[in-house]
C-alpha atoms as a PDB file:
ATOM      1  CA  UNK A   1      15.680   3.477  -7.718  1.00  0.00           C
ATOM      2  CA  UNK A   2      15.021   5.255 -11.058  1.00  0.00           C
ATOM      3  CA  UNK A   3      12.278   7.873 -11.765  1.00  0.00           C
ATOM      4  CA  UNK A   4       9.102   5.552 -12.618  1.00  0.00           C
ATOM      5  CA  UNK A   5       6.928   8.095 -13.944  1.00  0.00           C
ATOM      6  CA  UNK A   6       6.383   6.489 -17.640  1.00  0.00           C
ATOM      7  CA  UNK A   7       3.291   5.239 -18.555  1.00  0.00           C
ATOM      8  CA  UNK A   8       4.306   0.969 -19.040  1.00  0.00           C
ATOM      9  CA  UNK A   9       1.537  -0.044 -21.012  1.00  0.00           C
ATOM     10  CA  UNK A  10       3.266  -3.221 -22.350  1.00  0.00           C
ATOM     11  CA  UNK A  11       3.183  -4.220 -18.874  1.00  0.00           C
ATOM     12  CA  UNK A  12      -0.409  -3.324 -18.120  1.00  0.00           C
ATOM     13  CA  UNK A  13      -1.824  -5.301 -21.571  1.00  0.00           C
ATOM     14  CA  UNK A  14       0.409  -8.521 -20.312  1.00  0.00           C
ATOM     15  CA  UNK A  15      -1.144  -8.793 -16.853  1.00  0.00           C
ATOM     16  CA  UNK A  16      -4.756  -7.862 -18.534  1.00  0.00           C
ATOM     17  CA  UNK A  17      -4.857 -10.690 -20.693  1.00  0.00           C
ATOM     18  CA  UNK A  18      -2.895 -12.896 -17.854  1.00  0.00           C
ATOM     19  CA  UNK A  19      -6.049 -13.098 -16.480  1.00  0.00           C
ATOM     20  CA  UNK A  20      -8.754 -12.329 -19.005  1.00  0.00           C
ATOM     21  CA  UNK A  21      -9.326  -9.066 -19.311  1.00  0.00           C
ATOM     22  CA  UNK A  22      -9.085  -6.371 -22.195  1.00  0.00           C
ATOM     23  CA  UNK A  23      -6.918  -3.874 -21.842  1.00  0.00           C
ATOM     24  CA  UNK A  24      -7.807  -1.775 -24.664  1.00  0.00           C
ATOM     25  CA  UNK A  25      -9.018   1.701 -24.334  1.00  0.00           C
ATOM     26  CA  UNK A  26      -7.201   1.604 -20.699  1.00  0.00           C
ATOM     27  CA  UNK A  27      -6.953   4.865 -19.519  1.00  0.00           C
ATOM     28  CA  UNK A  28      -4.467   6.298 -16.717  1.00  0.00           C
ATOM     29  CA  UNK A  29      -5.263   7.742 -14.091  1.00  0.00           C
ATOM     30  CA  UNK A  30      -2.151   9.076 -12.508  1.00  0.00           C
ATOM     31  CA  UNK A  31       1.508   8.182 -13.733  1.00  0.00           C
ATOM     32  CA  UNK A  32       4.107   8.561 -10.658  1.00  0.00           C
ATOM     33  CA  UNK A  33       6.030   6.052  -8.466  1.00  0.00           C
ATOM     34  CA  UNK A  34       2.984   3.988  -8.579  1.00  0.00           C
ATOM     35  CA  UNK A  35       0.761   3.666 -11.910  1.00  0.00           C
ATOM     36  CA  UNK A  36      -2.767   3.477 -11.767  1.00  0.00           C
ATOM     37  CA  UNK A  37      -5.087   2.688 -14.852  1.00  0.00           C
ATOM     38  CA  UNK A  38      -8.878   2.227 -15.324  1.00  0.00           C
ATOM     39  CA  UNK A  39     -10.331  -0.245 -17.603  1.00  0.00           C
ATOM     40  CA  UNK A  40     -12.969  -0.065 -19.381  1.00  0.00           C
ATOM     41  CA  UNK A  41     -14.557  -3.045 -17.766  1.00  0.00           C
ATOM     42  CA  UNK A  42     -14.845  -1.359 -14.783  1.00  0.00           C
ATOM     43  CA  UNK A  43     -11.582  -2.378 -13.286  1.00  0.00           C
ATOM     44  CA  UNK A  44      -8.745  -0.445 -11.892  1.00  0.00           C
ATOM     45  CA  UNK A  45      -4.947  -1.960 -12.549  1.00  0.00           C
ATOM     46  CA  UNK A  46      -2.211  -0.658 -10.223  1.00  0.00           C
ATOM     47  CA  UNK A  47       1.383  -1.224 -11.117  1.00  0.00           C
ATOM     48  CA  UNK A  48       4.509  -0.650  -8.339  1.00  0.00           C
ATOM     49  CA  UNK A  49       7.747  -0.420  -8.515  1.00  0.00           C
ATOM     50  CA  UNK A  50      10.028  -3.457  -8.707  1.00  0.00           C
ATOM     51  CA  UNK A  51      10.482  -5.938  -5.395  1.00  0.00           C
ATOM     52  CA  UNK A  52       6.954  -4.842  -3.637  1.00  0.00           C
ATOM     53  CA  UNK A  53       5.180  -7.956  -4.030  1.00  0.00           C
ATOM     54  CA  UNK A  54       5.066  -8.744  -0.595  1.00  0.00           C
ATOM     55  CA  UNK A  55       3.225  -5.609  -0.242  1.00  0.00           C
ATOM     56  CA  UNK A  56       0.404  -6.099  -2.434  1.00  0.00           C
ATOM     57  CA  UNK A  57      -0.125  -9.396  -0.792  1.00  0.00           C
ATOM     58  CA  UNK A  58      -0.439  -6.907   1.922  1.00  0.00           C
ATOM     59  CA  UNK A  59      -2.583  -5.084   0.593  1.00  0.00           C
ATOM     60  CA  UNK A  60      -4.934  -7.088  -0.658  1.00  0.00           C
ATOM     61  CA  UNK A  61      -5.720  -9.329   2.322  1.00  0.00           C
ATOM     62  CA  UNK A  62      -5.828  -5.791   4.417  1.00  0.00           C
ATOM     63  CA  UNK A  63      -8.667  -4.503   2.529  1.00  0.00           C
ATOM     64  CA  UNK A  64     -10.722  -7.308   3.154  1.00  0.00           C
ATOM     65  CA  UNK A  65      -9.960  -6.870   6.698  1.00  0.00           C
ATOM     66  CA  UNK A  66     -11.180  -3.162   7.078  1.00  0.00           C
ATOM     67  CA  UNK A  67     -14.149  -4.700   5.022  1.00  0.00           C
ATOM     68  CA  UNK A  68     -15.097  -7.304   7.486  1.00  0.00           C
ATOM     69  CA  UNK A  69     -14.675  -4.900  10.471  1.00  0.00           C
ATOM     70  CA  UNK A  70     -16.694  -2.306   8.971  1.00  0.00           C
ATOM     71  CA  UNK A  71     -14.790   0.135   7.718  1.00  0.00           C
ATOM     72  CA  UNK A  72     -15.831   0.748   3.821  1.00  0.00           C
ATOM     73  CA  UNK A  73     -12.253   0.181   1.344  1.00  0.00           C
ATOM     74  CA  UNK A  74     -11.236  -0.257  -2.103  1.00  0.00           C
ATOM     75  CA  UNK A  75     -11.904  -4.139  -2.968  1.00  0.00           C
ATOM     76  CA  UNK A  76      -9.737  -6.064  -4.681  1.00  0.00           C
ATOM     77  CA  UNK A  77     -10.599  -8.247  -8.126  1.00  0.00           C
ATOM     78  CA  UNK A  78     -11.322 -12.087  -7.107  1.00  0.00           C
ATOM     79  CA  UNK A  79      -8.717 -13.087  -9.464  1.00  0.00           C
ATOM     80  CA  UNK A  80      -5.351 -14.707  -8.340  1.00  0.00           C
ATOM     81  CA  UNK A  81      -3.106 -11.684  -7.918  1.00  0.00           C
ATOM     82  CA  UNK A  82      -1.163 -10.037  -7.471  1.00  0.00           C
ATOM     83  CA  UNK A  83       1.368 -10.764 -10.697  1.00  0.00           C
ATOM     84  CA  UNK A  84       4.787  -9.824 -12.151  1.00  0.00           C
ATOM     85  CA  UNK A  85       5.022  -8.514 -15.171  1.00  0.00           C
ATOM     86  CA  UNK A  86       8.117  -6.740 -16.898  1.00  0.00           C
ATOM     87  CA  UNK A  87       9.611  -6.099 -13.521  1.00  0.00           C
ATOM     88  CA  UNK A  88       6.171  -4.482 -11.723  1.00  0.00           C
ATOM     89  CA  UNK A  89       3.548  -5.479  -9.451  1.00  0.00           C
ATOM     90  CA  UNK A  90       0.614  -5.375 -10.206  1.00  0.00           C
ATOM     91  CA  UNK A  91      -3.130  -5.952  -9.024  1.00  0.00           C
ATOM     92  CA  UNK A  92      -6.755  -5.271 -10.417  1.00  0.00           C
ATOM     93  CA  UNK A  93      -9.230  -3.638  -8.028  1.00  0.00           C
ATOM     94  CA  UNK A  94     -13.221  -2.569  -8.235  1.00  0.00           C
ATOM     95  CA  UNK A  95     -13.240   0.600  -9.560  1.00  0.00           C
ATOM     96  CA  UNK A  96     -14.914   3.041  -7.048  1.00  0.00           C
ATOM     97  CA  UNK A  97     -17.832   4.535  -7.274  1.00  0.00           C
ATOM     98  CA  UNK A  98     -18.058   8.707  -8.332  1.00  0.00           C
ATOM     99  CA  UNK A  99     -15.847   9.984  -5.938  1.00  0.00           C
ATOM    100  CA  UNK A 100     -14.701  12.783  -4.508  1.00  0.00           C
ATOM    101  CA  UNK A 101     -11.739  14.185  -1.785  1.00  0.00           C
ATOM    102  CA  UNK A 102     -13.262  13.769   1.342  1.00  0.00           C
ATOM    103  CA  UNK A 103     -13.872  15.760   3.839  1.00  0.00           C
ATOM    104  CA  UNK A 104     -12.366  17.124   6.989  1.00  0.00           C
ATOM    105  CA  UNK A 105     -14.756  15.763   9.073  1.00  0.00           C
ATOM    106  CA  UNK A 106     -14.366  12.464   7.017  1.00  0.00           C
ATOM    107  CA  UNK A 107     -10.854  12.283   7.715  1.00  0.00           C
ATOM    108  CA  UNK A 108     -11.314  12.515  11.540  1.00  0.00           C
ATOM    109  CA  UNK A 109     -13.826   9.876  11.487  1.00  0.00           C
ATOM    110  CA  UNK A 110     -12.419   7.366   9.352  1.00  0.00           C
ATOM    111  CA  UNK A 111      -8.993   7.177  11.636  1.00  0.00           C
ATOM    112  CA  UNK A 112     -11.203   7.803  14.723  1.00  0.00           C
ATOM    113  CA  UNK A 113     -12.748   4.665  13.944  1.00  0.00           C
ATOM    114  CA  UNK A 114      -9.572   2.692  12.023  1.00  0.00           C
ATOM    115  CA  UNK A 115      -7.912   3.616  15.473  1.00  0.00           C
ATOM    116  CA  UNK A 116     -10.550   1.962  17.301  1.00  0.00           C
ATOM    117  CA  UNK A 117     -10.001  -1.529  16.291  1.00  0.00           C
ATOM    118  CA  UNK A 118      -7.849  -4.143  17.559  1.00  0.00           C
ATOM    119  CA  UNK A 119      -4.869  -4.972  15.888  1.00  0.00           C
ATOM    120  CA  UNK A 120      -5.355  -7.934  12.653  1.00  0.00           C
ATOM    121  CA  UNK A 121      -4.778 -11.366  13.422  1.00  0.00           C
ATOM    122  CA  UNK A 122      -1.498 -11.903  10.911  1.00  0.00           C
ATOM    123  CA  UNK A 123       1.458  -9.444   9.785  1.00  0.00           C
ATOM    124  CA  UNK A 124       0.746  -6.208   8.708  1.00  0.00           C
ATOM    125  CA  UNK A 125       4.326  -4.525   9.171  1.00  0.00           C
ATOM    126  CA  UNK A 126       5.261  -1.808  11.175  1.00  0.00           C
ATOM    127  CA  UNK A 127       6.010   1.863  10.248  1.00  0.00           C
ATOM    128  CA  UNK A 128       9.128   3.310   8.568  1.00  0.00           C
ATOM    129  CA  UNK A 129       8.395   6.618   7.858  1.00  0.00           C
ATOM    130  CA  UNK A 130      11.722   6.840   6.073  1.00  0.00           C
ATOM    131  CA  UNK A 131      11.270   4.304   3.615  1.00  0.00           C
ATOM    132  CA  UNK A 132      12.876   4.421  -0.363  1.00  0.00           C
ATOM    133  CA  UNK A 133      13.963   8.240   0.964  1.00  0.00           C
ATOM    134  CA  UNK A 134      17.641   7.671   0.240  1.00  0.00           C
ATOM    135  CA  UNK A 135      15.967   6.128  -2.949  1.00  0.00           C
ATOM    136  CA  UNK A 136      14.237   9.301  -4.030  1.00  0.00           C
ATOM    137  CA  UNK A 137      17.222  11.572  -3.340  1.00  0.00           C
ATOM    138  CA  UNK A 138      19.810   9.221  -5.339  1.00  0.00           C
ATOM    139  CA  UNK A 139      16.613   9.084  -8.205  1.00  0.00           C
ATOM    140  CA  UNK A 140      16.131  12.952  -8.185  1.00  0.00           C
ATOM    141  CA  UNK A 141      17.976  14.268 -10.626  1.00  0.00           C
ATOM    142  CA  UNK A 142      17.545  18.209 -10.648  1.00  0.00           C
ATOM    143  CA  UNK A 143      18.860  18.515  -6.966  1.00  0.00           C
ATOM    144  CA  UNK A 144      21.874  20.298  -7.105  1.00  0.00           C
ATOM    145  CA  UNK A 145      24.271  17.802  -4.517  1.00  0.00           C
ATOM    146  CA  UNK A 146      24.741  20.548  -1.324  1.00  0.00           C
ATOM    147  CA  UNK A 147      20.467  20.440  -1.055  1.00  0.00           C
ATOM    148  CA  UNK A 148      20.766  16.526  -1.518  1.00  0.00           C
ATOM    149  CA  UNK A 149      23.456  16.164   1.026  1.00  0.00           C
ATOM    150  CA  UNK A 150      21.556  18.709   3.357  1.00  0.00           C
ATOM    151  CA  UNK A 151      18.575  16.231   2.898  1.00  0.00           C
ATOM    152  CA  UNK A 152      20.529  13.444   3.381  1.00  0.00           C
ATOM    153  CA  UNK A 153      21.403  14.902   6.685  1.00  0.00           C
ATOM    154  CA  UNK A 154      18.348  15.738   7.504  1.00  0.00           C
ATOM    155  CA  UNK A 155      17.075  12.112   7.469  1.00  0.00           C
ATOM    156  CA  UNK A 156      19.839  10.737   9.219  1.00  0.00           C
ATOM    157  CA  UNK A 157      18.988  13.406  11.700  1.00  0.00           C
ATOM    158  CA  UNK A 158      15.618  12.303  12.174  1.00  0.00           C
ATOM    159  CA  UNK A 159      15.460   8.570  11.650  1.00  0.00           C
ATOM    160  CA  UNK A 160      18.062   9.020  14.877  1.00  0.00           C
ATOM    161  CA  UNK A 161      15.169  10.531  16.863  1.00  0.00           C
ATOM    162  CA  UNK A 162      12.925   7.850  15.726  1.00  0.00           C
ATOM    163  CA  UNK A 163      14.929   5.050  16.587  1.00  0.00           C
ATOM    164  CA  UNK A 164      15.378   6.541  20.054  1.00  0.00           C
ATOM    165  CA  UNK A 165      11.882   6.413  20.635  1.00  0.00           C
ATOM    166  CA  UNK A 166       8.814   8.658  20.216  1.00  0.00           C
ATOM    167  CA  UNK A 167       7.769  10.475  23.908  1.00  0.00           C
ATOM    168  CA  UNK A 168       4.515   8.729  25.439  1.00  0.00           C
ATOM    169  CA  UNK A 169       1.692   9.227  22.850  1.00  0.00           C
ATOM    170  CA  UNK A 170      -1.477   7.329  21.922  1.00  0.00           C
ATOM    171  CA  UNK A 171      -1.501   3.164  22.207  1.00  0.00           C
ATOM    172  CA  UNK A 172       0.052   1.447  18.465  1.00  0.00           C
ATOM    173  CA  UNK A 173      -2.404   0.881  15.997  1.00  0.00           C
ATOM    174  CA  UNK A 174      -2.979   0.062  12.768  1.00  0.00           C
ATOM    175  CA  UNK A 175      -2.745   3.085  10.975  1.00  0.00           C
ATOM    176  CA  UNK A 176      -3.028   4.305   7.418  1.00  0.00           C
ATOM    177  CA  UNK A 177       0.129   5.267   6.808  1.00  0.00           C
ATOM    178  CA  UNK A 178      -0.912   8.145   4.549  1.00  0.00           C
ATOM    179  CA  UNK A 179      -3.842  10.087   5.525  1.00  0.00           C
ATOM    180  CA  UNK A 180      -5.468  12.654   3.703  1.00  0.00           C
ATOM    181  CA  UNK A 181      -8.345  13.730   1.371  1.00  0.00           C
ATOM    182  CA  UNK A 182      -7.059  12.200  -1.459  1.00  0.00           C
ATOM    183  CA  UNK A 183      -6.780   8.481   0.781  1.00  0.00           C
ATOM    184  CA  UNK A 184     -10.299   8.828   2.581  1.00  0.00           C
ATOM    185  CA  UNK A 185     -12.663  10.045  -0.320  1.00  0.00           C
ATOM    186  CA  UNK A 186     -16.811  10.576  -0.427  1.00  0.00           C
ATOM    187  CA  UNK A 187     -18.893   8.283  -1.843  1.00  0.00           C
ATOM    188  CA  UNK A 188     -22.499   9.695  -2.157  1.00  0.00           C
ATOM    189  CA  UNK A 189     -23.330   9.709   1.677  1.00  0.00           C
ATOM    190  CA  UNK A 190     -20.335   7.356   2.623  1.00  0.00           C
ATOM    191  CA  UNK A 191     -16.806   7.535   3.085  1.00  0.00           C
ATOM    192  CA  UNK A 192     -14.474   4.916   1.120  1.00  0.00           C
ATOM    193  CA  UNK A 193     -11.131   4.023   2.253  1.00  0.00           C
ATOM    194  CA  UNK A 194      -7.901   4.129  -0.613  1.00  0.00           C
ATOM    195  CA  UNK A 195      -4.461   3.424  -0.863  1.00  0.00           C
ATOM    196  CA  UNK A 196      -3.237   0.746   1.417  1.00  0.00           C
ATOM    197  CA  UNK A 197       0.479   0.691   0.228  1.00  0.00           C
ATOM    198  CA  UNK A 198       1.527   2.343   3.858  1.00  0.00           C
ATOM    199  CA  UNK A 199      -0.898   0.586   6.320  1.00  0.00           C
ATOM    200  CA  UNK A 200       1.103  -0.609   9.012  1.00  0.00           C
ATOM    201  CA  UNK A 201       1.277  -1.002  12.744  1.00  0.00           C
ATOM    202  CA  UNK A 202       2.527   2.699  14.147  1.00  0.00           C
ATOM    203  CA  UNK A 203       1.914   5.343  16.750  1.00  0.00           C
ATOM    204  CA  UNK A 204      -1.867   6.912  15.315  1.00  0.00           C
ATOM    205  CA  UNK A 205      -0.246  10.075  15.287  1.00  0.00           C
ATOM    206  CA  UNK A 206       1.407   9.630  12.150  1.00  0.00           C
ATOM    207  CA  UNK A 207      -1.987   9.821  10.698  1.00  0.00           C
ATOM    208  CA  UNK A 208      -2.937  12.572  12.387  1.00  0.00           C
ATOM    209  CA  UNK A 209       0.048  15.067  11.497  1.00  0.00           C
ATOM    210  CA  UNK A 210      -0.637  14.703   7.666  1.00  0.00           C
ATOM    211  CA  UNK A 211      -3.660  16.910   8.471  1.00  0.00           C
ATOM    212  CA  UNK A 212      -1.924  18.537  11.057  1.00  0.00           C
ATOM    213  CA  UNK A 213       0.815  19.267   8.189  1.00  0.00           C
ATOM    214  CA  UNK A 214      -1.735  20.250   6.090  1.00  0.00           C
ATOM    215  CA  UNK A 215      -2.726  23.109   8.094  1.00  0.00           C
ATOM    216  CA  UNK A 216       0.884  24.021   9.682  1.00  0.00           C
ATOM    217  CA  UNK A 217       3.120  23.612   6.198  1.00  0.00           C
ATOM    218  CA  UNK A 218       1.013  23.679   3.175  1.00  0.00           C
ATOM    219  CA  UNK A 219      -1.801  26.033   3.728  1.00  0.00           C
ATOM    220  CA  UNK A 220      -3.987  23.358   2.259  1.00  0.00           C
ATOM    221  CA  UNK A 221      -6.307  23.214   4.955  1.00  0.00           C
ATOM    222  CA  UNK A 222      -7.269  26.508   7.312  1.00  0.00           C
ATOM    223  CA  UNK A 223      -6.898  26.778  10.784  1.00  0.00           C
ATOM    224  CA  UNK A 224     -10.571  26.666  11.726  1.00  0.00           C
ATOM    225  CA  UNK A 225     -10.871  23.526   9.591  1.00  0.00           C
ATOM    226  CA  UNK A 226      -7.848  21.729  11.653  1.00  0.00           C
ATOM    227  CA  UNK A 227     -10.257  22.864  14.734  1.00  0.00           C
ATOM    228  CA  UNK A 228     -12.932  20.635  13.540  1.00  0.00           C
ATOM    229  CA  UNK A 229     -10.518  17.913  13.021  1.00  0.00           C
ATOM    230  CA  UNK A 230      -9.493  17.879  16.386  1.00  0.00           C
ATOM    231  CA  UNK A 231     -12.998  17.885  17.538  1.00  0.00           C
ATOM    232  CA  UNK A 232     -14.372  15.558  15.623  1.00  0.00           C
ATOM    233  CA  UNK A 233     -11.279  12.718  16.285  1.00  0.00           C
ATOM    234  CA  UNK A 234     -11.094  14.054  19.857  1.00  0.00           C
ATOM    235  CA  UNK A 235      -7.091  14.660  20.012  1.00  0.00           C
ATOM    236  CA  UNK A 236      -5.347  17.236  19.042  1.00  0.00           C
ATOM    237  CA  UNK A 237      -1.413  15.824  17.534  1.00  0.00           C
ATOM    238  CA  UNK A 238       0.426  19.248  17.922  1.00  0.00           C
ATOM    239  CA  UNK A 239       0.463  19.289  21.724  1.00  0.00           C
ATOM    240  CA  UNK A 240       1.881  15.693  21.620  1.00  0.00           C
ATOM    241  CA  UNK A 241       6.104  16.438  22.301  1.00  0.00           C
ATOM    242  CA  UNK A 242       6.586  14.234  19.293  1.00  0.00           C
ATOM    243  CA  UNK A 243       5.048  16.380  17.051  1.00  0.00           C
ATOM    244  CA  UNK A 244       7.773  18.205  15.399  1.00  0.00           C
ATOM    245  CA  UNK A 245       9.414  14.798  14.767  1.00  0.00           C
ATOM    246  CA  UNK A 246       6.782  13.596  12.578  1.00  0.00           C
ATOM    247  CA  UNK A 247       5.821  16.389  11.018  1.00  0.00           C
ATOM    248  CA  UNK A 248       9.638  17.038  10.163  1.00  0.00           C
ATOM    249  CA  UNK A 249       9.747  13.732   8.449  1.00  0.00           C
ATOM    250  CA  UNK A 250       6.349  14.176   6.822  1.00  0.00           C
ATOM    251  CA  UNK A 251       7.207  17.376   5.265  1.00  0.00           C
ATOM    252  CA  UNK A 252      10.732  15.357   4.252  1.00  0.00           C
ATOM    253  CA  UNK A 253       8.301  12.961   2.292  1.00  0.00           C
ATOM    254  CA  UNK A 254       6.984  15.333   0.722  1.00  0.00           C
ATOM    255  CA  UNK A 255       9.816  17.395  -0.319  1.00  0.00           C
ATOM    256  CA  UNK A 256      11.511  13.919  -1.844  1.00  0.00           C
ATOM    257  CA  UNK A 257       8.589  12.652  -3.431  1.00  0.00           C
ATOM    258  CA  UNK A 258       8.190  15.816  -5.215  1.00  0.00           C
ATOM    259  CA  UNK A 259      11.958  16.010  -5.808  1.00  0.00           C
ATOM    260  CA  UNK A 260      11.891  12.336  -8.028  1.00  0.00           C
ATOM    261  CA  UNK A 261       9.512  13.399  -9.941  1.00  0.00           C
ATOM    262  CA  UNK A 262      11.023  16.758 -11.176  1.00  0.00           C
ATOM    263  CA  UNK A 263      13.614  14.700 -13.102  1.00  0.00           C
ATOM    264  CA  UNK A 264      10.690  13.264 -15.510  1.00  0.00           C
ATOM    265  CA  UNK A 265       8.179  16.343 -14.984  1.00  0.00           C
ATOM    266  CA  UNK A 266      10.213  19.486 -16.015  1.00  0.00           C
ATOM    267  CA  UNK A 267       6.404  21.340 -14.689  1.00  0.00           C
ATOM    268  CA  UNK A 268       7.067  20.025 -11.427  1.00  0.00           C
ATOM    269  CA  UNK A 269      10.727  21.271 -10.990  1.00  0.00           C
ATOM    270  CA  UNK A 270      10.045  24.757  -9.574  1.00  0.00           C
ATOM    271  CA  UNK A 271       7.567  23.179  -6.923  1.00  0.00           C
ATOM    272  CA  UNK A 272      10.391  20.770  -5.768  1.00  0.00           C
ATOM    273  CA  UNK A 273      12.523  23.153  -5.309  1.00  0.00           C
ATOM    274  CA  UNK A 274      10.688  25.243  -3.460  1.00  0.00           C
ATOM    275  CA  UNK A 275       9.974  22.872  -1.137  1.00  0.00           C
ATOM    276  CA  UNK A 276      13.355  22.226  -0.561  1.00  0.00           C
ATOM    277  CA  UNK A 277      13.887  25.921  -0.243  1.00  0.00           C
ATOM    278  CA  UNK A 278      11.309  25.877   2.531  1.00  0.00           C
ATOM    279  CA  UNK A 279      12.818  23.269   4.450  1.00  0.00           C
ATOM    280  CA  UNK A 280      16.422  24.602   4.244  1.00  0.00           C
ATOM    281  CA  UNK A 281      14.700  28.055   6.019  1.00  0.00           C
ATOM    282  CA  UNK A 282      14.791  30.160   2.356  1.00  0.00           C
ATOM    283  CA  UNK A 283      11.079  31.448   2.722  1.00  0.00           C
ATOM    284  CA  UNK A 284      10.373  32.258   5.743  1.00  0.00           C
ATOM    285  CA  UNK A 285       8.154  30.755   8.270  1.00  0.00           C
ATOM    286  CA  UNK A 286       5.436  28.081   8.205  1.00  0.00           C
ATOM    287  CA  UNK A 287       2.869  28.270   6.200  1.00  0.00           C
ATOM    288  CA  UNK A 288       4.559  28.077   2.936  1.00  0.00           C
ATOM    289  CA  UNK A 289       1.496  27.427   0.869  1.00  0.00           C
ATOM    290  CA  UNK A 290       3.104  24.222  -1.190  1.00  0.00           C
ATOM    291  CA  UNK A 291       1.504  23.425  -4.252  1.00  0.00           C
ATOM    292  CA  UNK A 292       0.398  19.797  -4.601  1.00  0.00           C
ATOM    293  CA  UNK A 293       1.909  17.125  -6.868  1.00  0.00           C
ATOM    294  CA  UNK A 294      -0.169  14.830  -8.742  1.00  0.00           C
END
């Protein structure tokens, strides 16, 4: 895996006019492992990585799932997608309405609900929360190698505990995969669902320790707001014994996906480090007030 965090326009204009659309005056609207532009007909293009077709496929027929079970989501072009071009996936999807992070409250609700439903009638996957890690640390360039071993290690460690099994928790689900403001936005009085690349079958609590994380790790949301999450979803994920499993390997996620991008964004090379300070017990307790990565 090599740091994709290049614009690939050439890419973008041959799957535009693949299927009839302009791609002049396209405009990105974030450049990282996954690229994501905006048309000016109202369209949004997002290109992957190589060898994730089966994915968007994925994708795709999953949003029209949470669609027909009532759960508002990003909808996908009615065009014959998703295509290969220059080694990347990519598919076209409405462009959302104004938008903007949702809120706490939103959050709860959305997965309250999402974990409410019965499972879809055809393949959806199930959750590895370690995926393309080992692909990130190889990728991530600025690591100096006794804090990528020590990472290294530190999955191993972990993906050990999860293949012994989680304790008791919640019934599987489909979950999001990767649940957080950014994923469950506000649209005028509504709530709109984004970011399907990590909906799979899993234990709900994965979902519910990115907030919990959130609160615990980053600072980014306050204790009294993690409260109202609870109350509003009507569990609370850091009683659970599995707890500091997950949120071990979420704050791992984090710490790589920050760590891959250093090597392109020299800006973003302090941040990764500190996070991988953090985890290797450099700063102190929990929280460590991590800045995010966009």
């Amino acid at each position: 895996m090599t740091n994709t965090a290049e614009p690939d326009r050439e890419a973008l204009e041959e799957a535009c006019v693949a299927i009839g659309l302009d791609p002049r005056g396209a405009q990105p609207i974030r450049i990282a492992e996954n690229q994501i532009w905006r048309l000016t007909a109202g369209v949004v293009v997002r290109m992957t990585p190589p060898g994730r077709r089966t994915s968007a496929e994925r994708e795709i027929r999953i949003a029209r799932w949470l669609t027909d079970h009532g759960i508002p989501a990003v909808v996908p072009l009615d065009v014959q997608q998703p295509l290969e071009h220059r080694g990347r996936t990519v598919t076209f999807w409405e462009q959302a309405p104004p938008h903007s992070p949702g809120t706490i409250s939103d959050v709860a609700l959305t997965l309250k609900e999402l974990h409410a439903l019965p499972l879809p009638g055809f393949d959806i996957g199930h959750l590895d929360p370690f995926v393309r890690i080992p692909e990130r640390l190889a990728a991530a360039g600025t690591l100096a190698d006794d804090d990528r071993r020590w990472l290294l290690d530190l999955q191993r460690d972990l993906s050990e505990r999860w293949a012994a099994g989680l304790p008791d928790g919640l019934p599987l689900r489909a979950i999001h995969g990767d649940a957080w403001p950014g994923n469950i936005v506000r649209v005028g009085n509504g709530r709109l669902l984004m970011d399907l690349e990590r909906f799979s079958v899993g234990p709900p609590e994965w979902d519910l320790v990115s907030t919990a994380v959130r609160t615990k790790t980053t600072g980014a949301t306050s204790p009294g707001e993690y409260e109202e999450f609870c109350a509003v979803y009507g569990h609370d994920v850091t009683t659970w014994a599995g707890y500091e499993t997950l949120a071990a390997t979420r704050e791992l996620r984090m710490t790589t996906y920050a760590a891959l991008h250093a090597a392109g964004h020299p800006a973003w090379r302090e941040q990764a480090q500190f996070r991988v300070d953090c985890l290797r017990g450099r700063h102190g307790p929990r929280p460590w007030h991590w800045t995010g990565i966009v």
